[in-house]
PDB file of N, CA and C in Angstrom:
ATOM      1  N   UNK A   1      66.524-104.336 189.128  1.00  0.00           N
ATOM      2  CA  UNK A   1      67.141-103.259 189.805  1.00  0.00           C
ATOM      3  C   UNK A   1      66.624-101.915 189.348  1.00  0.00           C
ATOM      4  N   UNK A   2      67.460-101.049 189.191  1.00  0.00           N
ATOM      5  CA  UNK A   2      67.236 -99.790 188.923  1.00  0.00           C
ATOM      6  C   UNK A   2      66.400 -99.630 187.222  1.00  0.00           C
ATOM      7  N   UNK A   3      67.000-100.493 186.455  1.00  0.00           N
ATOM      8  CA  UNK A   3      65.725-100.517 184.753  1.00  0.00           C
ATOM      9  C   UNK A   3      64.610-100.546 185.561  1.00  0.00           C
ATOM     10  N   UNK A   4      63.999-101.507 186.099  1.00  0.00           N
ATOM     11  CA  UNK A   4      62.607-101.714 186.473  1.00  0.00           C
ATOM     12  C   UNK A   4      62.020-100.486 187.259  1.00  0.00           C
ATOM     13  N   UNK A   5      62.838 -99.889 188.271  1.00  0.00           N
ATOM     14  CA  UNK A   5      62.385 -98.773 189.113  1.00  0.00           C
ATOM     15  C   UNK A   5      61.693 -97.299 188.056  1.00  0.00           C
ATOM     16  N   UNK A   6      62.942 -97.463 186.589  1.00  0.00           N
ATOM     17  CA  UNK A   6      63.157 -96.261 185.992  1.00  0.00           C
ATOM     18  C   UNK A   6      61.494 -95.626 185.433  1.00  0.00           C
ATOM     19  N   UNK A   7      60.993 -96.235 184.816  1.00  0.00           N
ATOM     20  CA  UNK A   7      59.828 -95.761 184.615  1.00  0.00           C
ATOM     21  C   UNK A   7      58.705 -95.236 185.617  1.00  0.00           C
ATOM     22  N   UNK A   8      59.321 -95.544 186.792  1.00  0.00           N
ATOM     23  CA  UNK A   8      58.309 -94.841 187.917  1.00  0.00           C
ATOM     24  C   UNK A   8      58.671 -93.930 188.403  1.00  0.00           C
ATOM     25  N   UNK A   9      60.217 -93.627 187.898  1.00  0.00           N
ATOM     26  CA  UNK A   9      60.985 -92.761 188.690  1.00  0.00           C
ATOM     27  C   UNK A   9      60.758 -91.242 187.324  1.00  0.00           C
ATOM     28  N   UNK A  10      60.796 -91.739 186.470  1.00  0.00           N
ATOM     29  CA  UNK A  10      60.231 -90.475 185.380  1.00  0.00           C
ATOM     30  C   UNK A  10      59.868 -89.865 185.357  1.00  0.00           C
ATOM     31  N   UNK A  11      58.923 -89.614 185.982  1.00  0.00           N
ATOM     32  CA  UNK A  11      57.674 -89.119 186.159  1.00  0.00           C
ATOM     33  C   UNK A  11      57.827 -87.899 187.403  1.00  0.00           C
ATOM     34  N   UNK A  12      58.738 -87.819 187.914  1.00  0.00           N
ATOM     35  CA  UNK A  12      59.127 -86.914 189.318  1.00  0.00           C
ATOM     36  C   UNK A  12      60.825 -86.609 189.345  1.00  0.00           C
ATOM     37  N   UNK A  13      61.385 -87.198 188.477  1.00  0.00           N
ATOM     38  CA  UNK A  13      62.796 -86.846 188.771  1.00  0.00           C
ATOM     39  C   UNK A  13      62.753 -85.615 187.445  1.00  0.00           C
ATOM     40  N   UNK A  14      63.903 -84.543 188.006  1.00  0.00           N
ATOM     41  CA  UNK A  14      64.146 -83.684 186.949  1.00  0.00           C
ATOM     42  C   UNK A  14      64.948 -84.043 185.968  1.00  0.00           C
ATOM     43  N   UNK A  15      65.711 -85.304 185.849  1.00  0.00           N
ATOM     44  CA  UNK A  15      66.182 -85.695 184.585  1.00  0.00           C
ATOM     45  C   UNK A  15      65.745 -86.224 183.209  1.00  0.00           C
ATOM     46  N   UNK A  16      64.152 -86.215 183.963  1.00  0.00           N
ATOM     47  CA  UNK A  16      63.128 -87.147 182.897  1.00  0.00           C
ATOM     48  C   UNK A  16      64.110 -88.030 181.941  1.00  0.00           C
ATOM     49  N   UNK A  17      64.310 -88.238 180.556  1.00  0.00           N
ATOM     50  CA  UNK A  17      64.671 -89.386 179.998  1.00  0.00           C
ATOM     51  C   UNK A  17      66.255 -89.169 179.839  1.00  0.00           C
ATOM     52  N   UNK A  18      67.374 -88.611 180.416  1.00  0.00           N
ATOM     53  CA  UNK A  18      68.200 -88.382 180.320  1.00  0.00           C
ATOM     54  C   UNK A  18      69.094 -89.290 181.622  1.00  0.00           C
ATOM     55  N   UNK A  19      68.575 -89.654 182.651  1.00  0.00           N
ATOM     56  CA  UNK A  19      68.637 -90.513 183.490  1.00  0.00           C
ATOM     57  C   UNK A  19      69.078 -92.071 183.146  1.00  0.00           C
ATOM     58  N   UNK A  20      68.057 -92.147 182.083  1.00  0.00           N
ATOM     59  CA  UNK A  20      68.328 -93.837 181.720  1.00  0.00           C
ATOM     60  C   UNK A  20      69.601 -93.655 181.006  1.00  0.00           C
ATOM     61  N   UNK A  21      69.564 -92.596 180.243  1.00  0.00           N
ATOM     62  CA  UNK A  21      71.106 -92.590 179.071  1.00  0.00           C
ATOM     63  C   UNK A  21      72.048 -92.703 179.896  1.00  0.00           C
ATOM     64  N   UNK A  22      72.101 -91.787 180.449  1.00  0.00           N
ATOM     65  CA  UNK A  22      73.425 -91.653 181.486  1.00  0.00           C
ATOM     66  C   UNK A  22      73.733 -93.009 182.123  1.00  0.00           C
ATOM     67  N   UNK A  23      73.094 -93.723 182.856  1.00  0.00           N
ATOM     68  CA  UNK A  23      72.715 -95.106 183.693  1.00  0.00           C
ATOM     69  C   UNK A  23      73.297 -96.270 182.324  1.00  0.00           C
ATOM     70  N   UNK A  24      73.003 -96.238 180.761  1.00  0.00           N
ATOM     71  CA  UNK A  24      73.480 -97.436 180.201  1.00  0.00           C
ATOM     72  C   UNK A  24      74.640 -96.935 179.083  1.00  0.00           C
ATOM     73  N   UNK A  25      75.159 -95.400 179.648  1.00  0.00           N
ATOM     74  CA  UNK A  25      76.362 -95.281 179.286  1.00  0.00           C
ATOM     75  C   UNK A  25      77.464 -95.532 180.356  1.00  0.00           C
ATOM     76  N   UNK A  26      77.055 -95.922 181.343  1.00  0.00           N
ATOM     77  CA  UNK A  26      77.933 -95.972 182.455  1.00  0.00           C
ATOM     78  C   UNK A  26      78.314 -97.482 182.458  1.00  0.00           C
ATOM     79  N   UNK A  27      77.019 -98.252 182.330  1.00  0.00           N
ATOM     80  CA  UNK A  27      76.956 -99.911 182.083  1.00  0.00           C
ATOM     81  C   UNK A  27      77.969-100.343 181.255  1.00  0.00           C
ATOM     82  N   UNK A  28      77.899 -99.231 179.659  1.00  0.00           N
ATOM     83  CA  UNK A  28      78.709 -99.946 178.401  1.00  0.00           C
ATOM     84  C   UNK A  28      80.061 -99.747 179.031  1.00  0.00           C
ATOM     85  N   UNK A  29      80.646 -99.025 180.278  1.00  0.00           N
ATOM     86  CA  UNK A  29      81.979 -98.743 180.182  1.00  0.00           C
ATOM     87  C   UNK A  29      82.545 -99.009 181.319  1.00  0.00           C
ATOM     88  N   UNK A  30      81.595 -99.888 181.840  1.00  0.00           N
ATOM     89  CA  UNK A  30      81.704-100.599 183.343  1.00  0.00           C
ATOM     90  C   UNK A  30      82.386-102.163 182.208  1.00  0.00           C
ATOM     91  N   UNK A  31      81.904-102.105 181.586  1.00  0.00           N
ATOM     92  CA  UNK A  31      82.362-103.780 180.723  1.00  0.00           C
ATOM     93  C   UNK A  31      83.610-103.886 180.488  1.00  0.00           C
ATOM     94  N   UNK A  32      84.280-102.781 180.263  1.00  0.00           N
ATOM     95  CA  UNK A  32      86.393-102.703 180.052  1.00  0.00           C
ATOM     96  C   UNK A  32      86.793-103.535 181.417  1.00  0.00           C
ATOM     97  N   UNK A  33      85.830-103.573 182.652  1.00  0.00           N
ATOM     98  CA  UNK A  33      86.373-103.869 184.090  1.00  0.00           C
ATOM     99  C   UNK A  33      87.146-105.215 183.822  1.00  0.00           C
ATOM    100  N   UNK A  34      85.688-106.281 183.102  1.00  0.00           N
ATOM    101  CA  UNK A  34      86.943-107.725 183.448  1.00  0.00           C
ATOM    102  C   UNK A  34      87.926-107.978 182.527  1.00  0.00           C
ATOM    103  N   UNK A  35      87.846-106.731 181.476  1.00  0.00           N
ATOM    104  CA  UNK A  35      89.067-107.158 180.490  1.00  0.00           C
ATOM    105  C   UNK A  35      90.675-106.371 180.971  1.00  0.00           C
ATOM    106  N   UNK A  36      90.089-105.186 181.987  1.00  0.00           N
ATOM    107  CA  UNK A  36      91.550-105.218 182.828  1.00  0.00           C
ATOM    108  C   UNK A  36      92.145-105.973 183.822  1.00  0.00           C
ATOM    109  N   UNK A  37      90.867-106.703 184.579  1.00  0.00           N
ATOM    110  CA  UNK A  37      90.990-107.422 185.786  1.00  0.00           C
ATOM    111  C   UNK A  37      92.052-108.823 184.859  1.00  0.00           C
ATOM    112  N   UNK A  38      91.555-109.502 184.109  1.00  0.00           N
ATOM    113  CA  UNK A  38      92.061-110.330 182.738  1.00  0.00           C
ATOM    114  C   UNK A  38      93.378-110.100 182.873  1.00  0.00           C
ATOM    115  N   UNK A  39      93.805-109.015 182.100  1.00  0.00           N
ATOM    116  CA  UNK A  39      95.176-108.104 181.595  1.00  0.00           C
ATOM    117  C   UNK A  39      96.100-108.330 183.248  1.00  0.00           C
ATOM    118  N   UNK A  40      95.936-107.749 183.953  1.00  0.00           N
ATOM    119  CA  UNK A  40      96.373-107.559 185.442  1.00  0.00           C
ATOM    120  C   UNK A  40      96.643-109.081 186.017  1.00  0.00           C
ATOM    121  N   UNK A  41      95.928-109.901 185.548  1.00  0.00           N
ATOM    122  CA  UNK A  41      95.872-111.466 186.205  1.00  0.00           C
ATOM    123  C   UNK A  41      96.931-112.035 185.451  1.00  0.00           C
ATOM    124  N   UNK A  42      97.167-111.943 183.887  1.00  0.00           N
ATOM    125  CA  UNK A  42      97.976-112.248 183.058  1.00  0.00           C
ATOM    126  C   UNK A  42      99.247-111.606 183.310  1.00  0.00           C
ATOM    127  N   UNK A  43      99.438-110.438 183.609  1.00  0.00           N
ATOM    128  CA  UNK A  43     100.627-109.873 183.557  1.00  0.00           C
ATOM    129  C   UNK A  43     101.524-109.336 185.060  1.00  0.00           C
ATOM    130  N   UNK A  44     100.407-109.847 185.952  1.00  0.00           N
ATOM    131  CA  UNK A  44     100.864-109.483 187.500  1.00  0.00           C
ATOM    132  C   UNK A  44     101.444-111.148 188.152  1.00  0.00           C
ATOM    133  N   UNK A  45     100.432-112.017 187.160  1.00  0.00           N
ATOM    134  CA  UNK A  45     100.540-113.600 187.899  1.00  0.00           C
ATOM    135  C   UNK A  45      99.782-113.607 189.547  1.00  0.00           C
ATOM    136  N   UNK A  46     100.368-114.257 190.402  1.00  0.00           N
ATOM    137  CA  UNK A  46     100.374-114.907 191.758  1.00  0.00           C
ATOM    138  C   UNK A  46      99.965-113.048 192.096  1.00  0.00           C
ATOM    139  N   UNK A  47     100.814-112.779 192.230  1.00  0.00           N
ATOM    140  CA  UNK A  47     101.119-111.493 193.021  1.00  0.00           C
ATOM    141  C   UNK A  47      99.416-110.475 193.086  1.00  0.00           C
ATOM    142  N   UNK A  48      99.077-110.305 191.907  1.00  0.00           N
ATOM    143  CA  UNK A  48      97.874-109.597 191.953  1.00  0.00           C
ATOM    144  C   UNK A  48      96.368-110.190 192.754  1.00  0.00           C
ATOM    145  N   UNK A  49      96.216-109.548 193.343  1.00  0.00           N
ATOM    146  CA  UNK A  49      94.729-110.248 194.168  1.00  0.00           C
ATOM    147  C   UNK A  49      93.853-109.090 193.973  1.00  0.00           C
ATOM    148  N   UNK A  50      92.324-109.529 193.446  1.00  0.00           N
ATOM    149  CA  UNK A  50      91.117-108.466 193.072  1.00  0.00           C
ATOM    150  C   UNK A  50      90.666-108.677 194.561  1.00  0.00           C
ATOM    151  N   UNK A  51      90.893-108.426 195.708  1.00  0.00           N
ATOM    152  CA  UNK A  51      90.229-108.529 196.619  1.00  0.00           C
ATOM    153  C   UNK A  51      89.621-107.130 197.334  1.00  0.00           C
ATOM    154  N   UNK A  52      91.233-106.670 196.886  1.00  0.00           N
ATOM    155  CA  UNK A  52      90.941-104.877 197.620  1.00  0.00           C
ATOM    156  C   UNK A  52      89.467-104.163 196.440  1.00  0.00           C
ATOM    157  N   UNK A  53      89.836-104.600 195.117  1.00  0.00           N
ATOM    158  CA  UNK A  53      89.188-104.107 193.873  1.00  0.00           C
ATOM    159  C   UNK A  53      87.347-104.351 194.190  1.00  0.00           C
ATOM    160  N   UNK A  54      87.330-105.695 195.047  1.00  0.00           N
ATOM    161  CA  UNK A  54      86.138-105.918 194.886  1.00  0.00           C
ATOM    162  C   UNK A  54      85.405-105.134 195.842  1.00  0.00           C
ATOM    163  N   UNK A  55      86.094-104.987 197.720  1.00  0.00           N
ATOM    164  CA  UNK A  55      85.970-104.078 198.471  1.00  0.00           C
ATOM    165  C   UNK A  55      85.766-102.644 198.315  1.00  0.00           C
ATOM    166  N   UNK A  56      86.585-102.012 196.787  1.00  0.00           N
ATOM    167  CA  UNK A  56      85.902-101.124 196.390  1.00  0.00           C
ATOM    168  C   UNK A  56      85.320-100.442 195.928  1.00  0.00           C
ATOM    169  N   UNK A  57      84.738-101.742 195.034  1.00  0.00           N
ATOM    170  CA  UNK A  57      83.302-101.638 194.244  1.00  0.00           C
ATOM    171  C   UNK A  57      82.164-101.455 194.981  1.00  0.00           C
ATOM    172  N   UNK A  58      82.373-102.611 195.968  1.00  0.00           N
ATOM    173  CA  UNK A  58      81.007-102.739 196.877  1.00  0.00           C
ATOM    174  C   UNK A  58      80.787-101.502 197.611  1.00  0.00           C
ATOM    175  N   UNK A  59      81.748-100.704 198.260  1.00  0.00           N
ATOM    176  CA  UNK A  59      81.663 -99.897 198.757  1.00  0.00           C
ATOM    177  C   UNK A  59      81.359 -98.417 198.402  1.00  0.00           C
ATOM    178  N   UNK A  60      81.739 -98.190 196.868  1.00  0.00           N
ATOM    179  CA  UNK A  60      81.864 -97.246 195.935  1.00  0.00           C
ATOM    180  C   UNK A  60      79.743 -97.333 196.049  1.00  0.00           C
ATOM    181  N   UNK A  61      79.476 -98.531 195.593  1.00  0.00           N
ATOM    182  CA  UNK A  61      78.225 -99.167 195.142  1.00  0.00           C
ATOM    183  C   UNK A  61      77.096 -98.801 196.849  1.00  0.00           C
ATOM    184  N   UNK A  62      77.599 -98.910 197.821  1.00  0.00           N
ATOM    185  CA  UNK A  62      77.202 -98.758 199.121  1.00  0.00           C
ATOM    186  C   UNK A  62      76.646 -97.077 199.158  1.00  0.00           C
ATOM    187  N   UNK A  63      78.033 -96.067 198.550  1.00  0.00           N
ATOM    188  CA  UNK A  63      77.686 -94.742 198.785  1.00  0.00           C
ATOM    189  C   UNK A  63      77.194 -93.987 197.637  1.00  0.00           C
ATOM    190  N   UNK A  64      77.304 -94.966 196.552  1.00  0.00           N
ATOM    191  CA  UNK A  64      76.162 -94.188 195.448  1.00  0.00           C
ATOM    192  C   UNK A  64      74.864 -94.529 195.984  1.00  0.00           C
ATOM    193  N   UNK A  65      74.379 -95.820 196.582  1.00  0.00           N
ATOM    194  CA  UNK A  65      72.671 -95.859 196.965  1.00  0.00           C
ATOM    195  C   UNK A  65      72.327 -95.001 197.801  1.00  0.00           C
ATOM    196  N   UNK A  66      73.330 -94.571 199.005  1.00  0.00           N
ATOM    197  CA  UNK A  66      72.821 -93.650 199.745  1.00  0.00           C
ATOM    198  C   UNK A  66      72.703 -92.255 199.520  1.00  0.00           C
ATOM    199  N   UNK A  67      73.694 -92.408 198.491  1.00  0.00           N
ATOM    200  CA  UNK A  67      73.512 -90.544 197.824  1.00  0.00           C
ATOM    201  C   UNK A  67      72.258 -90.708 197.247  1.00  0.00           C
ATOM    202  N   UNK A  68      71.870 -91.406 196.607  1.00  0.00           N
ATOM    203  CA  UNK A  68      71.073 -91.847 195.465  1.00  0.00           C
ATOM    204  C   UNK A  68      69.488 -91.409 196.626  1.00  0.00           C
ATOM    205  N   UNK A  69      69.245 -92.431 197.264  1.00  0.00           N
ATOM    206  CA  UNK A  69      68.438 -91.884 198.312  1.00  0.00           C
ATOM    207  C   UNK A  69      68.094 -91.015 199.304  1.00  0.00           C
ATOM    208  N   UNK A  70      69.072 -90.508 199.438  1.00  0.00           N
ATOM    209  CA  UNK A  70      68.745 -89.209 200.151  1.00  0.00           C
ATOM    210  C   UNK A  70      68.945 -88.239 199.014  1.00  0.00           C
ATOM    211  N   UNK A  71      69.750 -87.762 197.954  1.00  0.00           N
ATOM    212  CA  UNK A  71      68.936 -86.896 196.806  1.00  0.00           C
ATOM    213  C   UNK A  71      68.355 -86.806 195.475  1.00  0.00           C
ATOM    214  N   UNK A  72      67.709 -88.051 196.131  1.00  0.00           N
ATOM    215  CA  UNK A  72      66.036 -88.462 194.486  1.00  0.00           C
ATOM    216  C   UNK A  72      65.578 -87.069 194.358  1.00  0.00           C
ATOM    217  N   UNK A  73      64.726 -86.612 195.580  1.00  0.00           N
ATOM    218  CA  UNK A  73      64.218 -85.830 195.617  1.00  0.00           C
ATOM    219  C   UNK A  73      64.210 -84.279 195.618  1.00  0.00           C
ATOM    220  N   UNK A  74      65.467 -84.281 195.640  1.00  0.00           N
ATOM    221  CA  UNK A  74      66.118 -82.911 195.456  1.00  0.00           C
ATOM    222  C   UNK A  74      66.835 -82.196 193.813  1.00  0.00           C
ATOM    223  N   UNK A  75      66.266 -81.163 193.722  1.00  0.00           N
ATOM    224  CA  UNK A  75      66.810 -80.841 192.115  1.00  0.00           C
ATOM    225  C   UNK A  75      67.744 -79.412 192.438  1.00  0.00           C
ATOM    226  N   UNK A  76      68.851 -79.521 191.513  1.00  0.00           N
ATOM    227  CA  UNK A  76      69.391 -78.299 191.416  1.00  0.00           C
ATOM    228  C   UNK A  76      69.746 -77.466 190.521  1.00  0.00           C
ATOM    229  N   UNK A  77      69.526 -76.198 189.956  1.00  0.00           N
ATOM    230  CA  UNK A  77      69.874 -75.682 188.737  1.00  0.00           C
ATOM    231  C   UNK A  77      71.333 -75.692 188.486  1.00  0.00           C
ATOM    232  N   UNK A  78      71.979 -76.309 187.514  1.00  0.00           N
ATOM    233  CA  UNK A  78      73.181 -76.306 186.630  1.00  0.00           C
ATOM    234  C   UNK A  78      73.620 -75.527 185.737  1.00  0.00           C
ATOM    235  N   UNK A  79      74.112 -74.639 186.057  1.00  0.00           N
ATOM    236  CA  UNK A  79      74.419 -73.372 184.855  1.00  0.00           C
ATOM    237  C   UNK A  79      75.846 -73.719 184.111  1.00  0.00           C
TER     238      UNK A  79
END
């Protein structure tokens, strides 16, 4: 996925190596997910369903690629 892309993407994005950090600090804290999903299953029982949860991952995941692609190429100053 996106590791493999990253080194080609270096080279032209204005985040140069600050990109990947950001990208496997997001990973380490994406990992709490199945230990709440866990917690919620244990303490909701029957009643709790990850169905809506997964609908809005995928979808969350749908409109980061398209942001993502339509502004690779665009940089903006951050003051």
């Amino acid at each position: 996925g996106l590791f493999v892309e990253l080194p080609l993407m270096i080279s032209f994005i204005p985040e140069r190596w600050t990109l990947p950090s950001i990208v496997g600090s997001c990973l380490c804290a994406t990992n709490i997910m199945p230990a709440i999903i866990t917690w919620f299953r244990w303490y909701e029982g029957k009643r709790f369903s990850e169905i809506p949860y997964i609908y809005m991952i995928i979808t969350i995941g749908i409109v980061a690629c398209c942001f993502f692609g339509v502004l690779l190429a665009k940089s903006n100053i951050v003051i």
